[in-house]
PDB file of N, CA and C in Angstrom:
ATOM      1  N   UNK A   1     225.952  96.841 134.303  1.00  0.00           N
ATOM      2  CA  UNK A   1     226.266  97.817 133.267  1.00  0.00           C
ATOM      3  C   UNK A   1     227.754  97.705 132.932  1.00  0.00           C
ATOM      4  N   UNK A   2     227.860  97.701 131.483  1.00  0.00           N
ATOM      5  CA  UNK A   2     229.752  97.744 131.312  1.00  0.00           C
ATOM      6  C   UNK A   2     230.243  98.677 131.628  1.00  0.00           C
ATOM      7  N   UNK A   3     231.411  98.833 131.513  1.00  0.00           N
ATOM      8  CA  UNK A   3     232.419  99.926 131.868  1.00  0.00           C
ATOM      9  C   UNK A   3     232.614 101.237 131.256  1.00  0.00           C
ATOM     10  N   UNK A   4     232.827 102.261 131.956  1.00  0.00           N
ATOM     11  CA  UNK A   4     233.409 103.529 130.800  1.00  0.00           C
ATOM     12  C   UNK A   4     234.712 103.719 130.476  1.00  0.00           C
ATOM     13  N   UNK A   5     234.387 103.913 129.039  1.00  0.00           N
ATOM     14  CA  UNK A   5     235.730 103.762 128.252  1.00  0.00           C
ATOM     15  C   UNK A   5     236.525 105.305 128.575  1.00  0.00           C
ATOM     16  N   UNK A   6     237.756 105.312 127.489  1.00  0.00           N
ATOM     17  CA  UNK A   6     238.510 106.426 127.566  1.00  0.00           C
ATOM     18  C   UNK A   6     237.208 107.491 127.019  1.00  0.00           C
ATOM     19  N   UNK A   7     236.782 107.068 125.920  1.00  0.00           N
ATOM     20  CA  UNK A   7     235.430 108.218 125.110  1.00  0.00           C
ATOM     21  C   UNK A   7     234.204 108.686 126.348  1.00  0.00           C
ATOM     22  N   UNK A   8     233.826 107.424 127.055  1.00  0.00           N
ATOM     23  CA  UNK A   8     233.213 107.709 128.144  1.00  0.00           C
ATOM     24  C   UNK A   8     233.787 108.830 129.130  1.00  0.00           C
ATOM     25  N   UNK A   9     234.956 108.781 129.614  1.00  0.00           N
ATOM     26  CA  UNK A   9     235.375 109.442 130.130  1.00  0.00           C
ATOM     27  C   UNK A   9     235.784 111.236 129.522  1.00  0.00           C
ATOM     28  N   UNK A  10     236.212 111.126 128.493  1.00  0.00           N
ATOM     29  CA  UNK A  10     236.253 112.447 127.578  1.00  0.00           C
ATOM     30  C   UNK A  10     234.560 112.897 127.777  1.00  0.00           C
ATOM     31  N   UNK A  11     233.820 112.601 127.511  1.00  0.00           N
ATOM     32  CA  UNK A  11     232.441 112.367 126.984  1.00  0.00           C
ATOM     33  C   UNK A  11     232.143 113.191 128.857  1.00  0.00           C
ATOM     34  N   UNK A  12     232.323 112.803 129.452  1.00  0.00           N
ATOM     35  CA  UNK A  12     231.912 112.997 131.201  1.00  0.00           C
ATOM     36  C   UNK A  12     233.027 114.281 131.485  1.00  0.00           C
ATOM     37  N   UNK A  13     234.077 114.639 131.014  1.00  0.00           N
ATOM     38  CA  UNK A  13     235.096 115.448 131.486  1.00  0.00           C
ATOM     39  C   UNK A  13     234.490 117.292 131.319  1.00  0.00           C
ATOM     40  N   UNK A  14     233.867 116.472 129.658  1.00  0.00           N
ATOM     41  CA  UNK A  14     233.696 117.812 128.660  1.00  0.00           C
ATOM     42  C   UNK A  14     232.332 118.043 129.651  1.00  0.00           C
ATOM     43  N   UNK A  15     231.058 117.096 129.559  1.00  0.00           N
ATOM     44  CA  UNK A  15     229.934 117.396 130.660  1.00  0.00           C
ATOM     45  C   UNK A  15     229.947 117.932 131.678  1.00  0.00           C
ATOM     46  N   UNK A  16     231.007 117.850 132.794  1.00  0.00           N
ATOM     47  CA  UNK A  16     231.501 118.426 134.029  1.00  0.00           C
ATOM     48  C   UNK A  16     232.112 119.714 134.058  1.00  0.00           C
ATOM     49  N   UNK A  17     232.838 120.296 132.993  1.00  0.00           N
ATOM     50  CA  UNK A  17     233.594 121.645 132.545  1.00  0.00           C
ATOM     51  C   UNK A  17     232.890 122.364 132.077  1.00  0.00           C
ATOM     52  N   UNK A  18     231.583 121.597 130.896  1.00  0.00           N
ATOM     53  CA  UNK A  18     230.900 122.913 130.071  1.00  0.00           C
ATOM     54  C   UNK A  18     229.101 123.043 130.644  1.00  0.00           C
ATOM     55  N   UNK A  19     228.513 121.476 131.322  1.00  0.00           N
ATOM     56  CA  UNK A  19     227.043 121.637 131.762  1.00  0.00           C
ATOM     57  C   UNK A  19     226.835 121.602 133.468  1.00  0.00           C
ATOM     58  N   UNK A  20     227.972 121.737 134.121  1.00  0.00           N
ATOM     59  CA  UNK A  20     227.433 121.748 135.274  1.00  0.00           C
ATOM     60  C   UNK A  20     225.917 121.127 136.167  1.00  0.00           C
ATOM     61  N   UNK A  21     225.447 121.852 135.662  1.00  0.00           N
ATOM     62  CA  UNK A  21     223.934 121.840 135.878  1.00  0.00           C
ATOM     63  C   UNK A  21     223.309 120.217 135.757  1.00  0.00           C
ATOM     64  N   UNK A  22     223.450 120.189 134.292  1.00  0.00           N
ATOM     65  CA  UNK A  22     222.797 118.561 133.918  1.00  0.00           C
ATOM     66  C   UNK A  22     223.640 117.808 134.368  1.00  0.00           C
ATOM     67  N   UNK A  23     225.116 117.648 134.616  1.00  0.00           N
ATOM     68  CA  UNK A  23     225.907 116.814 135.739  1.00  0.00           C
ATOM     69  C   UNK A  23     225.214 116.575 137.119  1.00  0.00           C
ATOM     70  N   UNK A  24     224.745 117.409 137.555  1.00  0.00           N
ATOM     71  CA  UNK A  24     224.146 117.731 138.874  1.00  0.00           C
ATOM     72  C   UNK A  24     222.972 116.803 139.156  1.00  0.00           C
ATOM     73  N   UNK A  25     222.131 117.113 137.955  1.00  0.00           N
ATOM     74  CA  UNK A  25     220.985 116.602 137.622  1.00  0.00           C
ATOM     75  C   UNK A  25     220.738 115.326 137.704  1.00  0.00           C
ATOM     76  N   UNK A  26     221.624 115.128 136.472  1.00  0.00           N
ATOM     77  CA  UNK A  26     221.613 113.494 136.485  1.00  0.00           C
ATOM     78  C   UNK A  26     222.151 112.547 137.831  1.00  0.00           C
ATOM     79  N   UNK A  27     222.943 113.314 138.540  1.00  0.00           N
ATOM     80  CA  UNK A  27     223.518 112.348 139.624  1.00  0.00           C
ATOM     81  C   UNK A  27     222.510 112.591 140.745  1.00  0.00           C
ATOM     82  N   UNK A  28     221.901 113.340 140.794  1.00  0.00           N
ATOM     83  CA  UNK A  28     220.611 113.961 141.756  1.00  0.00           C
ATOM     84  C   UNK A  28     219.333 112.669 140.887  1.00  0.00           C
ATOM     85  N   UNK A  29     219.853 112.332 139.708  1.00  0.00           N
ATOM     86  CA  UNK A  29     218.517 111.156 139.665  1.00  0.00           C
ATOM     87  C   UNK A  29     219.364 109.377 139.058  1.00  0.00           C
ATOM     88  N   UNK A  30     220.429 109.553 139.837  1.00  0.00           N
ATOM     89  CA  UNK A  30     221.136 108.252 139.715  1.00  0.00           C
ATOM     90  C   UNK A  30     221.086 107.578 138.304  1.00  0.00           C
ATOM     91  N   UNK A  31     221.190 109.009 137.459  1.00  0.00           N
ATOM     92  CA  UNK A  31     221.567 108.549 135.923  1.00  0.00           C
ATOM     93  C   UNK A  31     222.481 108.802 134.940  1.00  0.00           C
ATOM     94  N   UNK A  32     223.634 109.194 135.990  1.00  0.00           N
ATOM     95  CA  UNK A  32     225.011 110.343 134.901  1.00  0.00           C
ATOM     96  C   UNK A  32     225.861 108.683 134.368  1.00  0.00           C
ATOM     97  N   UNK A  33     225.939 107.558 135.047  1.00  0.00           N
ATOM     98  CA  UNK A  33     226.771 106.493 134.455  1.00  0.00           C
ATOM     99  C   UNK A  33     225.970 105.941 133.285  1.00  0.00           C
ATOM    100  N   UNK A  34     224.559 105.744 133.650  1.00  0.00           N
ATOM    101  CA  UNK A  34     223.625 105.328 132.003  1.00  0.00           C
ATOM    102  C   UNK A  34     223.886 106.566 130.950  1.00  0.00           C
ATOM    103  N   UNK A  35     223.385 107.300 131.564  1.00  0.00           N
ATOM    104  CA  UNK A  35     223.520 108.700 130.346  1.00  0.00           C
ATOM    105  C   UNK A  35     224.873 108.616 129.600  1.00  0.00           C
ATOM    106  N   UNK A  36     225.891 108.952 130.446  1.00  0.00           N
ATOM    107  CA  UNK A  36     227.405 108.533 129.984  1.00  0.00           C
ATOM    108  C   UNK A  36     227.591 107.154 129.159  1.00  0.00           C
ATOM    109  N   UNK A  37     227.266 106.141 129.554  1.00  0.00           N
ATOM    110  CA  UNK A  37     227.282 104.772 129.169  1.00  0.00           C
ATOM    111  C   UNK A  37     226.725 105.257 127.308  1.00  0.00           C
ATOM    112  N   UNK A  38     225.676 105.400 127.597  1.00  0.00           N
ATOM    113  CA  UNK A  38     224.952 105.696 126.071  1.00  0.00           C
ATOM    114  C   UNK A  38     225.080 106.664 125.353  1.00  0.00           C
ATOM    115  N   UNK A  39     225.729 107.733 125.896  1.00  0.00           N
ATOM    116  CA  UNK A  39     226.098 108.666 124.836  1.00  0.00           C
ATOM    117  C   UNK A  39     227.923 107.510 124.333  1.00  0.00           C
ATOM    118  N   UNK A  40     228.659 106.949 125.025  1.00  0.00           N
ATOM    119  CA  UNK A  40     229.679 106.498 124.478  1.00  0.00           C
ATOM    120  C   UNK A  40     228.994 105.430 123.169  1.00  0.00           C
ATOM    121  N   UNK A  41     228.149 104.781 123.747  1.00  0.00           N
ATOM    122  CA  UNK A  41     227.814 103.823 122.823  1.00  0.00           C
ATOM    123  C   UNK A  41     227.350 104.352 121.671  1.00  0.00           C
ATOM    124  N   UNK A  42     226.257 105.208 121.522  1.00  0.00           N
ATOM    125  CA  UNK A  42     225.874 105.872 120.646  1.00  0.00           C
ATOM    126  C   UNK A  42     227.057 106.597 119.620  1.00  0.00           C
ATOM    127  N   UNK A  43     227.886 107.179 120.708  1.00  0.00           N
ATOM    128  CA  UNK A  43     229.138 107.963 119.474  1.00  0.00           C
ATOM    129  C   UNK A  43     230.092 106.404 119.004  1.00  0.00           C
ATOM    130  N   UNK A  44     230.582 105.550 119.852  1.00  0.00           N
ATOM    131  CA  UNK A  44     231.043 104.536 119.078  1.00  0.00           C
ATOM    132  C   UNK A  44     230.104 103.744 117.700  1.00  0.00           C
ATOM    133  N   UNK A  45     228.781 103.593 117.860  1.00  0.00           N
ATOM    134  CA  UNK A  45     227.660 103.317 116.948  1.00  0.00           C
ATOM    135  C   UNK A  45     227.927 104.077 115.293  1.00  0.00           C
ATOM    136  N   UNK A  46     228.174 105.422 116.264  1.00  0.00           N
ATOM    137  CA  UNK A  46     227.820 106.190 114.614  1.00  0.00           C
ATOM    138  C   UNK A  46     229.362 106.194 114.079  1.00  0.00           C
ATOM    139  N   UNK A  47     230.576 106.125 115.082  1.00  0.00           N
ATOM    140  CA  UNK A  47     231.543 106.156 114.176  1.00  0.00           C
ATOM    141  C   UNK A  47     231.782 104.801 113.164  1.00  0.00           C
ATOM    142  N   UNK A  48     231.600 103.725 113.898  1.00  0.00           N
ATOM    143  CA  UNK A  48     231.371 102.591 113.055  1.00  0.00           C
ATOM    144  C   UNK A  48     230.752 102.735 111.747  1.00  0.00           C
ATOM    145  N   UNK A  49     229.830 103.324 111.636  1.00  0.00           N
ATOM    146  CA  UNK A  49     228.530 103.389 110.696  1.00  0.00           C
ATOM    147  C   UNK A  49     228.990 104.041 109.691  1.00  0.00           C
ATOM    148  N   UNK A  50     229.583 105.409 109.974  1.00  0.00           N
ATOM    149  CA  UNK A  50     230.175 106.207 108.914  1.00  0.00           C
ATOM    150  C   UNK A  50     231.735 105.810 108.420  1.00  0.00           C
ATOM    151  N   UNK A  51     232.671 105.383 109.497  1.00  0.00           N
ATOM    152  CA  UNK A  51     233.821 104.674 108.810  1.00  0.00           C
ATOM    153  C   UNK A  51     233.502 103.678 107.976  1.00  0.00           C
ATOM    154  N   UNK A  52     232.791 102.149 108.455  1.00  0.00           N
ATOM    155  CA  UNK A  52     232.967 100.920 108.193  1.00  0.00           C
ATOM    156  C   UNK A  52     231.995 101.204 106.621  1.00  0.00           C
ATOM    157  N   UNK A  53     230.626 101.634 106.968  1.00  0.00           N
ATOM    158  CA  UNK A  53     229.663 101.438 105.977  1.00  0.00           C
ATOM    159  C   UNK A  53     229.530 102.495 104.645  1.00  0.00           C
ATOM    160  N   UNK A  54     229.611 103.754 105.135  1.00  0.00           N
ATOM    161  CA  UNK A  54     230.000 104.853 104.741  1.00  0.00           C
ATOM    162  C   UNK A  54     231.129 105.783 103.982  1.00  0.00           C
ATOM    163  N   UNK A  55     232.549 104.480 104.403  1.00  0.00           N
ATOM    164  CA  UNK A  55     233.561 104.997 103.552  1.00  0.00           C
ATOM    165  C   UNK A  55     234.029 106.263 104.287  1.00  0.00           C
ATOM    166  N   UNK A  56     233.683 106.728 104.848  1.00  0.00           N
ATOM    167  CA  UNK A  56     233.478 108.167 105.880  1.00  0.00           C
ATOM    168  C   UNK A  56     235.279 108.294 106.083  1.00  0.00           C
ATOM    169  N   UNK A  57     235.985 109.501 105.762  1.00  0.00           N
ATOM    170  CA  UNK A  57     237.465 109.871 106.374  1.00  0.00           C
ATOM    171  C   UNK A  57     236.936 109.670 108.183  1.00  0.00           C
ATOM    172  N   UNK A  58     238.148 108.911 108.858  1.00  0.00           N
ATOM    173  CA  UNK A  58     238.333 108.799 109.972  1.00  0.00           C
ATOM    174  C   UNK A  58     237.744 110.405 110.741  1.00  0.00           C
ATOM    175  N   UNK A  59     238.825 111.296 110.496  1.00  0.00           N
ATOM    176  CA  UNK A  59     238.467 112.426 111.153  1.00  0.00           C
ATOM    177  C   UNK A  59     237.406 113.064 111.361  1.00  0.00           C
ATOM    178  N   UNK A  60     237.292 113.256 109.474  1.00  0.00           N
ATOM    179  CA  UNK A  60     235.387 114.049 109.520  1.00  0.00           C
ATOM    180  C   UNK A  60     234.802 113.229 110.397  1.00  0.00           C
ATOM    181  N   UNK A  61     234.659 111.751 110.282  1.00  0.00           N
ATOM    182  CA  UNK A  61     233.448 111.061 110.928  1.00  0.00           C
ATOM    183  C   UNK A  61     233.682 111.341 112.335  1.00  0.00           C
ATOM    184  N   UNK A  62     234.765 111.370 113.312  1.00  0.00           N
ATOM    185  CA  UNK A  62     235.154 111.807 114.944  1.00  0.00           C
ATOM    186  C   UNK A  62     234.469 112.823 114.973  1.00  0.00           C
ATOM    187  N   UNK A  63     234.628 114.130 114.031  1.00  0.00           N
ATOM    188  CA  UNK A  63     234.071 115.646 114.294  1.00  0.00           C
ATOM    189  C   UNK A  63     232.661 115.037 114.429  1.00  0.00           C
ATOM    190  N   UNK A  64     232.177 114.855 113.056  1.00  0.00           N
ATOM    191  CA  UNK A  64     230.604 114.655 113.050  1.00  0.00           C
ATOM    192  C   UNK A  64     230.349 113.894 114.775  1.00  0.00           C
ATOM    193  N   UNK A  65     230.560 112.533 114.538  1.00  0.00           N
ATOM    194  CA  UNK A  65     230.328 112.273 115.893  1.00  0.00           C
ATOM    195  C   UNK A  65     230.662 112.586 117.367  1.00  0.00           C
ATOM    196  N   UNK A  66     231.352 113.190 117.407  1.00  0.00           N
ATOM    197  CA  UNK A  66     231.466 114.183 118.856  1.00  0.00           C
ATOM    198  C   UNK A  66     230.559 115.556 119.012  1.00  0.00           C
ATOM    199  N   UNK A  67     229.578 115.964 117.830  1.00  0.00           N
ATOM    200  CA  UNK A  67     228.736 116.315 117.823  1.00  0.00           C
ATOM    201  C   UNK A  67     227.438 115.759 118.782  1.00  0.00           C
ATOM    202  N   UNK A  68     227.605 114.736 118.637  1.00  0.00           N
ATOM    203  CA  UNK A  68     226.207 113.595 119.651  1.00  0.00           C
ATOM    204  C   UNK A  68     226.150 114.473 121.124  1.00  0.00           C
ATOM    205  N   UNK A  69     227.640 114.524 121.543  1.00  0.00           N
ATOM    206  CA  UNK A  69     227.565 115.070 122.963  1.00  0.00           C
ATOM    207  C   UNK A  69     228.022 116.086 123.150  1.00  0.00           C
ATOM    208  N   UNK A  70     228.399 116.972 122.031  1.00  0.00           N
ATOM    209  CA  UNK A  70     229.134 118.748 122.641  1.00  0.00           C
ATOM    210  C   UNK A  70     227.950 119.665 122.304  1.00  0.00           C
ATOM    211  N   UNK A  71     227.132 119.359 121.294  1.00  0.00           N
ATOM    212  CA  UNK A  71     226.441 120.121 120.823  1.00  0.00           C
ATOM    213  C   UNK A  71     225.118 119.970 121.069  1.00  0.00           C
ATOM    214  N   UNK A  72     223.951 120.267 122.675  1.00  0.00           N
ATOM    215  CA  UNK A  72     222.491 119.596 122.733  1.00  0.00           C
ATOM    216  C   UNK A  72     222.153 121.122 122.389  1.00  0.00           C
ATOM    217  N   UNK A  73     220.548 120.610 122.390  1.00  0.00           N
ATOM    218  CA  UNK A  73     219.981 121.905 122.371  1.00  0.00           C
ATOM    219  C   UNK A  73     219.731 122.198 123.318  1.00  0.00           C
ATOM    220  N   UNK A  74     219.944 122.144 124.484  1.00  0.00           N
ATOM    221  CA  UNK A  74     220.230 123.059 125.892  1.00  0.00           C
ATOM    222  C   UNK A  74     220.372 122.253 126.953  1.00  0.00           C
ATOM    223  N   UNK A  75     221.154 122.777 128.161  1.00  0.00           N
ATOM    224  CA  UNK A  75     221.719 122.034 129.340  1.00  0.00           C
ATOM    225  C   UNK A  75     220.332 121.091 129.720  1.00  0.00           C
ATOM    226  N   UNK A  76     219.609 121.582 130.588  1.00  0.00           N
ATOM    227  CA  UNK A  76     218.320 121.391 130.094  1.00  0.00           C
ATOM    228  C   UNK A  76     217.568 119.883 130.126  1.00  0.00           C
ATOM    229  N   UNK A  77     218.556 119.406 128.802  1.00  0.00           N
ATOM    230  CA  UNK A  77     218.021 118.793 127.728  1.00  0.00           C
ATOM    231  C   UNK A  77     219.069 117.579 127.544  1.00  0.00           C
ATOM    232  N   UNK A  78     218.962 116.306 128.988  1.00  0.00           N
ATOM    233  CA  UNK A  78     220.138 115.213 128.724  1.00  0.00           C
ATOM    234  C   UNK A  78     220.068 114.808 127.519  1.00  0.00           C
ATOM    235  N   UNK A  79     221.443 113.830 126.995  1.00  0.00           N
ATOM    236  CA  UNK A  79     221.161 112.842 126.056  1.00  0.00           C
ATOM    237  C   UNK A  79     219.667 111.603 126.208  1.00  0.00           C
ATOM    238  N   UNK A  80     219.371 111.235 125.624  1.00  0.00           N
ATOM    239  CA  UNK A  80     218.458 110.182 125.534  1.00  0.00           C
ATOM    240  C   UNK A  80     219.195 109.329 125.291  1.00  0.00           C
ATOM    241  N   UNK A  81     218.842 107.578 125.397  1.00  0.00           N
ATOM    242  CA  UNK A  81     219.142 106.217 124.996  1.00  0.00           C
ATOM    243  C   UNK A  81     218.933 105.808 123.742  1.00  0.00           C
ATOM    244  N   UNK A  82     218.176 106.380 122.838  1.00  0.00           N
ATOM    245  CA  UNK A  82     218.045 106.485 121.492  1.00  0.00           C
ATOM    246  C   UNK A  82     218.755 106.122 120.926  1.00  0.00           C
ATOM    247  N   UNK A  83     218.848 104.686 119.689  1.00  0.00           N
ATOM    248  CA  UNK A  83     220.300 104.927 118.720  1.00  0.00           C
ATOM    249  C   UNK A  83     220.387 105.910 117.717  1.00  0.00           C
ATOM    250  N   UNK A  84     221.398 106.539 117.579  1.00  0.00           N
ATOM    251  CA  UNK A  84     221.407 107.425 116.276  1.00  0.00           C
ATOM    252  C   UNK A  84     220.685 107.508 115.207  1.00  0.00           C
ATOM    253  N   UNK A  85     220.558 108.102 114.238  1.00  0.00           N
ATOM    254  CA  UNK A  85     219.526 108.015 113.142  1.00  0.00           C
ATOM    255  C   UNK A  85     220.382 109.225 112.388  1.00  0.00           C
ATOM    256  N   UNK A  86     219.768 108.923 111.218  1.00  0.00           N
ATOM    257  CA  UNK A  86     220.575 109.895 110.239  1.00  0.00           C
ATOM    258  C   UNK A  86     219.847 111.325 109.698  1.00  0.00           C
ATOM    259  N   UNK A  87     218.125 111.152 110.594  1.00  0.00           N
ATOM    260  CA  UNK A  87     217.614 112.383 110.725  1.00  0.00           C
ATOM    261  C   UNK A  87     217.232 112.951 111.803  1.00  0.00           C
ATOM    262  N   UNK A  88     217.811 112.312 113.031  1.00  0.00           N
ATOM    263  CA  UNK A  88     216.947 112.891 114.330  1.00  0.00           C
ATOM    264  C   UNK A  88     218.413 112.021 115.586  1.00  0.00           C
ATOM    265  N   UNK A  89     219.329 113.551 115.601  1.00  0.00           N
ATOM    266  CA  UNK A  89     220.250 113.038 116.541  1.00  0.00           C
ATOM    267  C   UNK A  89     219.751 113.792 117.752  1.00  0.00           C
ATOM    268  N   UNK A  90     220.135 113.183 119.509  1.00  0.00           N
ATOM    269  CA  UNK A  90     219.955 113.856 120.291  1.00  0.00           C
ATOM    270  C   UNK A  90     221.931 114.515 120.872  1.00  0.00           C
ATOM    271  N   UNK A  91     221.018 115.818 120.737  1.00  0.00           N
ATOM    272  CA  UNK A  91     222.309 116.464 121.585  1.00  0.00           C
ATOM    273  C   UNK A  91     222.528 116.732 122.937  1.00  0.00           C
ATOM    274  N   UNK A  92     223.789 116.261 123.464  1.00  0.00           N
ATOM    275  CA  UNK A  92     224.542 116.063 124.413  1.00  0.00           C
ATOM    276  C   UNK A  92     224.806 117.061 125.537  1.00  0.00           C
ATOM    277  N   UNK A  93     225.380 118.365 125.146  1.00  0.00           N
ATOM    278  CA  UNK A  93     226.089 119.026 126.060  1.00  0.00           C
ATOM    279  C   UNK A  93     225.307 120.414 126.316  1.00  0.00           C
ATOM    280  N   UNK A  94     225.801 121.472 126.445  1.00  0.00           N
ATOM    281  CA  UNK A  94     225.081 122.471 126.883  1.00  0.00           C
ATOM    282  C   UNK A  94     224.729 123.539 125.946  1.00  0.00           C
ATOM    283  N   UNK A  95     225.450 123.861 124.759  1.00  0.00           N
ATOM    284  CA  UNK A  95     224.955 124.867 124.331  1.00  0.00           C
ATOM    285  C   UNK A  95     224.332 125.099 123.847  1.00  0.00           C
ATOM    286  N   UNK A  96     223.713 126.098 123.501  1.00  0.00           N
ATOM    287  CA  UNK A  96     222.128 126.715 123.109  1.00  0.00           C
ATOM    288  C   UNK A  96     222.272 126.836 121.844  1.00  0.00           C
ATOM    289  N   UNK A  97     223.050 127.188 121.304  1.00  0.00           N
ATOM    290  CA  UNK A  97     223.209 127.461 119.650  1.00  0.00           C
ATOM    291  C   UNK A  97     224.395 126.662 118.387  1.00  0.00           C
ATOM    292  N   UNK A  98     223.663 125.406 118.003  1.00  0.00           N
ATOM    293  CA  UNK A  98     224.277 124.555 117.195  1.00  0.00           C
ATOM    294  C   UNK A  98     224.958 125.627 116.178  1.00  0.00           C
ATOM    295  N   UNK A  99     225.834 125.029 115.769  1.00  0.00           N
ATOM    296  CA  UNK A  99     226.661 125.941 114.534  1.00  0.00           C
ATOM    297  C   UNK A  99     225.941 124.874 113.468  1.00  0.00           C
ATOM    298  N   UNK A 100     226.252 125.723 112.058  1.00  0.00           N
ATOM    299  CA  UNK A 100     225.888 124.931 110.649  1.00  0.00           C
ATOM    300  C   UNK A 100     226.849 123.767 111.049  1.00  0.00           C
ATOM    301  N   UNK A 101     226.658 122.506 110.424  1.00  0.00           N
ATOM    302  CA  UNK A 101     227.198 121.545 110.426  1.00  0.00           C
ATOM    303  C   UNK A 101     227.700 121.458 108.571  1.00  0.00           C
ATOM    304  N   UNK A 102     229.212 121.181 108.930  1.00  0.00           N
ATOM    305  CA  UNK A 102     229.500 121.154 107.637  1.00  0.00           C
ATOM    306  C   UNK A 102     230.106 119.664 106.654  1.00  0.00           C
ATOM    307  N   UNK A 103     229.831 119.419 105.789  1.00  0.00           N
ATOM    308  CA  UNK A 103     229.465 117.947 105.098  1.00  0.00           C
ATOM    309  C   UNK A 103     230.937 117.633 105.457  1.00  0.00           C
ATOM    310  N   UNK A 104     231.380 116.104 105.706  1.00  0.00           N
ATOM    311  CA  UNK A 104     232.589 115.859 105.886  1.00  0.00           C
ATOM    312  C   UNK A 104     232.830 114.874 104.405  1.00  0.00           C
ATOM    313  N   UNK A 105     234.017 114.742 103.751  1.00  0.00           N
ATOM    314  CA  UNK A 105     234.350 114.230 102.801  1.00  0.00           C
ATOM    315  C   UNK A 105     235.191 113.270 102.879  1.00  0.00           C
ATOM    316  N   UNK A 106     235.444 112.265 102.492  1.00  0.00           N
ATOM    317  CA  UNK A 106     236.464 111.170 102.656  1.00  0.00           C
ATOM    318  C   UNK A 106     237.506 111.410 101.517  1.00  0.00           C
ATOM    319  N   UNK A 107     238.889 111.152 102.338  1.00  0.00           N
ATOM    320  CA  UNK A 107     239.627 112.012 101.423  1.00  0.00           C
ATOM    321  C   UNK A 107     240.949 111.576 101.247  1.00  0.00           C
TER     322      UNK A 107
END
């Protein structure tokens, strides 16, 4: 398996401070470095996608994509290995109640 990056590591910091629980979990089933591994890949995936292809402002596209892993629909509920999709993202972190997501503009 490759390495975790700096995002990997942000990505694992924020998991350890805000889900406890699914930290626990996953290392209780020898899967917090894959899980981690693929949520980095996945958020590097989509930032590519929306900068390079998309025209996407740098920033909006970071917000949008740090969405992948702050925002799951419950602790609960790890990331999956899934690549992104532009109608069916899996969420990451612990909280129960997504906020509206608001359109980002390139600017």
């Amino acid at each position: 398996m490759k390495g975790r990056t700096a995002l990997g590591e942000a990505i694992l910091k924020h998991w350890r401070e805000n889900c406890p629980l699914m930290v626990r979990d996953l290392e209780k089933q020898n899967r917090l470095d894959q899980t981690v591994f693929a949520a980095q890949e996945r958020t590097g995936d989509l930032l590519y996608e929306m900068v390079s292809v998309h025209k996407m402002n740098y920033q909006a596209a970071w917000e949008l994509a740090m969405q992948e892993w702050t925002l799951p629909q419950s602790e609960d509920h790890p990331p999956t290995s899934r690549p992104p999709s532009k109608t069916s993202r899996s969420r990451t972190s612990c909280r129960t109640r997504r906020p509206r997501r608001r359109r980002a503009t390139s600017g």
